[in-house]
C-alpha atoms as a PDB file:
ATOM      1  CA  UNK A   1      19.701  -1.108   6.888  1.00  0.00           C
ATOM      2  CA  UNK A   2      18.575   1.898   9.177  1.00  0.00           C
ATOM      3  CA  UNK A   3      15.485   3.317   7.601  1.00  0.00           C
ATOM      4  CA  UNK A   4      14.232   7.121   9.546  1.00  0.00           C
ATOM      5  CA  UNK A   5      10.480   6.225   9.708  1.00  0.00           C
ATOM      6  CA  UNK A   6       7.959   9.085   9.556  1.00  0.00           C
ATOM      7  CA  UNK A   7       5.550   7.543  12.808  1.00  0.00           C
ATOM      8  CA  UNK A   8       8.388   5.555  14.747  1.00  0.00           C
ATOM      9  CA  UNK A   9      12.087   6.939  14.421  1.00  0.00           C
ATOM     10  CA  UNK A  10      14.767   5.000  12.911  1.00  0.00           C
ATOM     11  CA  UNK A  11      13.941   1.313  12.649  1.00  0.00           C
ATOM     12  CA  UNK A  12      16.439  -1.516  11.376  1.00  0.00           C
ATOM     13  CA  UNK A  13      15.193  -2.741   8.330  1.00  0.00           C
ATOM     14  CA  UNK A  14      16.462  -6.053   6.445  1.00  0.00           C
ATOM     15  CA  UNK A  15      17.291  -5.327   3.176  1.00  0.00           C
ATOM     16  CA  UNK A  16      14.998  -8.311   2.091  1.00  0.00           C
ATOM     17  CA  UNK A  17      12.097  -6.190   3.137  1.00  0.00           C
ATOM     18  CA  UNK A  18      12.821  -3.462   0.808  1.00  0.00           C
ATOM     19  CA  UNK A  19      10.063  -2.848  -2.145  1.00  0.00           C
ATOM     20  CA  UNK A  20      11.389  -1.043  -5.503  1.00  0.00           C
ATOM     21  CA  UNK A  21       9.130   0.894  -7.179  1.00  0.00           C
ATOM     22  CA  UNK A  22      11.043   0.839 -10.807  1.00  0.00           C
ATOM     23  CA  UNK A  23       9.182   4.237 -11.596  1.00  0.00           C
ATOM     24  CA  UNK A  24       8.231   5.238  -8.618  1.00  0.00           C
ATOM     25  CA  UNK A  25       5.036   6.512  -7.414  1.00  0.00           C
ATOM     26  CA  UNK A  26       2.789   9.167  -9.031  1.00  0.00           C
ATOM     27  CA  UNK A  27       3.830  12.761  -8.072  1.00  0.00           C
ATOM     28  CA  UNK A  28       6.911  10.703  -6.451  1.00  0.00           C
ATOM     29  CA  UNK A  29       8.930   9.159  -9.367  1.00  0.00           C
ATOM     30  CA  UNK A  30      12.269   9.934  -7.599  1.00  0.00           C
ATOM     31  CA  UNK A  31      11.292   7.549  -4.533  1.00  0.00           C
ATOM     32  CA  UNK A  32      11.419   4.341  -5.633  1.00  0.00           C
ATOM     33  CA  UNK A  33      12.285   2.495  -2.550  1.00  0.00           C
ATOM     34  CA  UNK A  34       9.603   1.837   0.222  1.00  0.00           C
ATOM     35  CA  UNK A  35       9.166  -0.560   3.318  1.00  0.00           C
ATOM     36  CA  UNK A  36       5.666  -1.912   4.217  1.00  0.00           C
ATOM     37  CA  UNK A  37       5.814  -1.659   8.094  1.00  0.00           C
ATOM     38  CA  UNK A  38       2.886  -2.465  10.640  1.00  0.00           C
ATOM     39  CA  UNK A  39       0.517  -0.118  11.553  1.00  0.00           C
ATOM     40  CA  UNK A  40       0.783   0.123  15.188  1.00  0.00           C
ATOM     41  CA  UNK A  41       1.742  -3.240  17.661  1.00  0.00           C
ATOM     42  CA  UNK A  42      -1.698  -4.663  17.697  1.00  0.00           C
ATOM     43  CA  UNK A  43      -2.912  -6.983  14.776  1.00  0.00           C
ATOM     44  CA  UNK A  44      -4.052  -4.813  12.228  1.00  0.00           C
ATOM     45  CA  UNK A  45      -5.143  -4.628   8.491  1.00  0.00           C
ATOM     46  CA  UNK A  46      -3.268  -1.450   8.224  1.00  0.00           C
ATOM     47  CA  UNK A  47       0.217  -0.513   7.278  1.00  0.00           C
ATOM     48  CA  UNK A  48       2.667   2.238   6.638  1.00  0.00           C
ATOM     49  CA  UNK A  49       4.165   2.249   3.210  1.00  0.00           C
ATOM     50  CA  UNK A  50       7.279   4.160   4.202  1.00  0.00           C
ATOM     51  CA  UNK A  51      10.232   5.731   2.107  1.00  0.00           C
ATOM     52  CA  UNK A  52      13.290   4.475   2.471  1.00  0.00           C
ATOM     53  CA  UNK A  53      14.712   7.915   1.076  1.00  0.00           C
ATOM     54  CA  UNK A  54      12.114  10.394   2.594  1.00  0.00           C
ATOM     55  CA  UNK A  55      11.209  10.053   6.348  1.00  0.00           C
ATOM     56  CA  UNK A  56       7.896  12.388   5.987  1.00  0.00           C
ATOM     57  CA  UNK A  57       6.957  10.286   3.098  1.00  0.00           C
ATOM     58  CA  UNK A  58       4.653   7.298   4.526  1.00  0.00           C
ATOM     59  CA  UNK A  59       1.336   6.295   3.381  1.00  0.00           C
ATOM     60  CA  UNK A  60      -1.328   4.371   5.574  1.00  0.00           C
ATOM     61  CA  UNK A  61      -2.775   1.551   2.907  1.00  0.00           C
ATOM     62  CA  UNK A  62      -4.782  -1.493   3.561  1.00  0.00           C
ATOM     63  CA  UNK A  63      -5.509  -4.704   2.094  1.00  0.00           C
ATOM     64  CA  UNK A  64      -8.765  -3.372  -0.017  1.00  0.00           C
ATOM     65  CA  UNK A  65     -10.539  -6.584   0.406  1.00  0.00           C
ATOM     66  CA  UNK A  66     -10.711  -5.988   4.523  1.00  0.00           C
ATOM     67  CA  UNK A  67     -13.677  -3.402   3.808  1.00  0.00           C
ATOM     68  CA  UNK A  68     -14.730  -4.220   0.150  1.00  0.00           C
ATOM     69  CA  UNK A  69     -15.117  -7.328  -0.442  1.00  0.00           C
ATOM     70  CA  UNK A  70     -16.249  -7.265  -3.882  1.00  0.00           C
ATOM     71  CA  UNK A  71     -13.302  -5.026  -5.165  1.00  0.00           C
ATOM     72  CA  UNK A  72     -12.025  -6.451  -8.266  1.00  0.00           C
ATOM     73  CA  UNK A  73      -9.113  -4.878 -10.059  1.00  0.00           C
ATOM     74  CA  UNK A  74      -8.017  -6.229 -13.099  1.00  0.00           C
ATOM     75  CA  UNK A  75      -3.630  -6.117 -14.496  1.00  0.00           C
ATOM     76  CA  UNK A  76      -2.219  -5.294 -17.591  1.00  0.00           C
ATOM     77  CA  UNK A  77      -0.159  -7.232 -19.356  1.00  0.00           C
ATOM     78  CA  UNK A  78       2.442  -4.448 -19.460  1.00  0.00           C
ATOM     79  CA  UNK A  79       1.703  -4.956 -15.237  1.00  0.00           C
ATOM     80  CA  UNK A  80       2.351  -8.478 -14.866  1.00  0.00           C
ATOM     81  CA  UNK A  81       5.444  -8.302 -17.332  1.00  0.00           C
ATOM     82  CA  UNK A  82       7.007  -5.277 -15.527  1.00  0.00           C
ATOM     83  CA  UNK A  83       6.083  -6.785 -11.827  1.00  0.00           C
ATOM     84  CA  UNK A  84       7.437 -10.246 -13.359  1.00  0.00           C
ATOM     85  CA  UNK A  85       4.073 -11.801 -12.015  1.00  0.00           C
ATOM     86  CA  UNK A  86       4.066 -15.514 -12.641  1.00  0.00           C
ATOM     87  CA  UNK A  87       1.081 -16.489 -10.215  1.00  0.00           C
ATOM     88  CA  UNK A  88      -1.659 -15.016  -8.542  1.00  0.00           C
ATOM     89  CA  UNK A  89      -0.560 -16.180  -5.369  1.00  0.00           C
ATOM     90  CA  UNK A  90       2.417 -13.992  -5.728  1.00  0.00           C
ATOM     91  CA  UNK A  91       0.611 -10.790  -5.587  1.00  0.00           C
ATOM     92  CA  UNK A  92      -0.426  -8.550  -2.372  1.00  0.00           C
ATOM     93  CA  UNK A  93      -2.711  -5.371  -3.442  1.00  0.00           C
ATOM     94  CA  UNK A  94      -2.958  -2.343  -1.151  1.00  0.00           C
ATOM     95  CA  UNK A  95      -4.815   0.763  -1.860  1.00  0.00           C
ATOM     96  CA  UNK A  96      -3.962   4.476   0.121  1.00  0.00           C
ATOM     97  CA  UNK A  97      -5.890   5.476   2.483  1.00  0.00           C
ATOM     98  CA  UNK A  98      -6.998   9.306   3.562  1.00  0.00           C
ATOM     99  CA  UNK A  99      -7.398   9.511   7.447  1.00  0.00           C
ATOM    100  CA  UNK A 100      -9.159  12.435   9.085  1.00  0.00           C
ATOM    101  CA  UNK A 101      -9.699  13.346  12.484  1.00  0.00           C
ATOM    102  CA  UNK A 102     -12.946  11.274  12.161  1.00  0.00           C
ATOM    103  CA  UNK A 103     -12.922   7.383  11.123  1.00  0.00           C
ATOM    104  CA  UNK A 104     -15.991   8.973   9.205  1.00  0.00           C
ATOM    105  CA  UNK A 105     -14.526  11.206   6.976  1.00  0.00           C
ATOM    106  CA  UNK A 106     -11.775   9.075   6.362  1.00  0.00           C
ATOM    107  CA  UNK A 107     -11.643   7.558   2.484  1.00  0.00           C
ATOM    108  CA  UNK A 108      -9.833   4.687   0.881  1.00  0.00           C
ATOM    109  CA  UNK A 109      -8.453   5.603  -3.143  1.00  0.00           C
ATOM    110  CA  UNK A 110      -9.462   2.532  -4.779  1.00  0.00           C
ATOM    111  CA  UNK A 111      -8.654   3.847  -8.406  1.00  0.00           C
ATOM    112  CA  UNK A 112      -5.214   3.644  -7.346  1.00  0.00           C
ATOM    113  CA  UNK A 113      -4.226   0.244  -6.039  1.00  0.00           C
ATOM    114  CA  UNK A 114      -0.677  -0.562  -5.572  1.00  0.00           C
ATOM    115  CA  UNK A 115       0.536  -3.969  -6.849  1.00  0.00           C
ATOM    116  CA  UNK A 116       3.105  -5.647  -4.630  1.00  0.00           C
ATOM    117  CA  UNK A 117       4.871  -9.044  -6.084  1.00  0.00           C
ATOM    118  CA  UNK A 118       6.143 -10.318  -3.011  1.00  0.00           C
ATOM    119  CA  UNK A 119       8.411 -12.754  -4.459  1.00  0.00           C
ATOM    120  CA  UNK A 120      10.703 -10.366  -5.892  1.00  0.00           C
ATOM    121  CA  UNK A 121       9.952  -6.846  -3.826  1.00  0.00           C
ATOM    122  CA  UNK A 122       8.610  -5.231  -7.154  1.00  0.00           C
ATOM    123  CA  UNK A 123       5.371  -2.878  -7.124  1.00  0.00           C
ATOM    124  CA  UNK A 124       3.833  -0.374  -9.005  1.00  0.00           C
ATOM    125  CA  UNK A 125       0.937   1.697  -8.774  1.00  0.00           C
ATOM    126  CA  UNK A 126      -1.548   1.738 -11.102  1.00  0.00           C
ATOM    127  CA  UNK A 127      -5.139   3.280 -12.607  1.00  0.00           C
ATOM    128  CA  UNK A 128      -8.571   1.261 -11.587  1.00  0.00           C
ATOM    129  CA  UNK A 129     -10.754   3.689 -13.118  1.00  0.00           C
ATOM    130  CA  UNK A 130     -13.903   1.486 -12.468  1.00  0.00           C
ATOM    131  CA  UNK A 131     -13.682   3.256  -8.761  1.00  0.00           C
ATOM    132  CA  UNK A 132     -12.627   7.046  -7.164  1.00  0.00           C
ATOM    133  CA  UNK A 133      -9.834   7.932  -5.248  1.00  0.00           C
ATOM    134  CA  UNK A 134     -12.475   8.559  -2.543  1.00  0.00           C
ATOM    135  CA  UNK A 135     -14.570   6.010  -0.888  1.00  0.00           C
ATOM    136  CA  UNK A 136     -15.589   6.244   2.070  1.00  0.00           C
ATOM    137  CA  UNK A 137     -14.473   3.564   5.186  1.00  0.00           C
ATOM    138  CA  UNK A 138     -17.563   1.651   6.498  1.00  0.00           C
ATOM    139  CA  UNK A 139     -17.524   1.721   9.991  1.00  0.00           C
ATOM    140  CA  UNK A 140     -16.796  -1.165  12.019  1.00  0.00           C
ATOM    141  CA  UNK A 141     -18.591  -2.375  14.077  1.00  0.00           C
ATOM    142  CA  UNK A 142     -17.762  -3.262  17.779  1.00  0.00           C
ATOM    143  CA  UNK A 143     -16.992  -6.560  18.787  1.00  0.00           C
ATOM    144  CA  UNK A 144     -16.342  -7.573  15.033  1.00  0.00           C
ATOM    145  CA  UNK A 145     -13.344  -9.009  13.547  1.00  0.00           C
END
């Protein structure tokens, strides 16, 4: 499946890889189809959360857990019966990230963490409202990993 990627052109993209938002995303309910790609060729805990519909629609998200360790985020019911979660092992969380000019002003929304069930390529976005949409990124420190 050619996919037009916001950050890298048209990319062939197995079908398999394909993650259906059933009600799409906030502000986005039409797009319901997305592609987590990596962030660059280098090892890296980002990706690009890109539309399979929309090629200027691509988010940069994150594993949270890279920067906050202690980030807890608890699911629904409704989640885990819509996402057809049976373990926890079959889960992936991301969260959005805002990136500025400077790493610095840059912010990571952890109120909104997107649930990925990699098993069957369902997600869903959803409200953490224990956290903001803004936090900031700590900055890394060189020669850490």
């Amino acid at each position: 499946m050619l996919v037009h990627t916001k950050y890298t052109g048209e990319i062939d993209v197995n079908e398999q890889d394909v993650v259906t938002f059933k009600q799409g995303l906030p502000s986005f309910e039409t797009e319901t189809t997305f592609v987590l790609l990596p962030f660059g060729e280098a090892t890296s805990p980002f990706f690009i959360l890109q539309s399979t519909k929309t090629v200027e629609l691509a988010f940069i998200v994150m594993n949270p857990f890279t920067f906050f360790p202690d980030y807890s985020v608890e699911l629904s019911d409704q989640t885990i019966e819509s996402l057809e979660i049976e373990k926890d092992e079959d889960v992936t969380l991301f969260v959005m990230l805002t990136l500025k000019d400077s790493w610095a002003d840059s912010t990571a929304n952890l109120r909104g963490p997107i649930i990925v069930n990699h098993v069957n390529r369902t997600a869903r976005q959803i409200a953490n409202p224990a956290y903001t949409t803004k936090h900031e990124l700590p900055t890394p420190v060189k020669g850490e990993k």
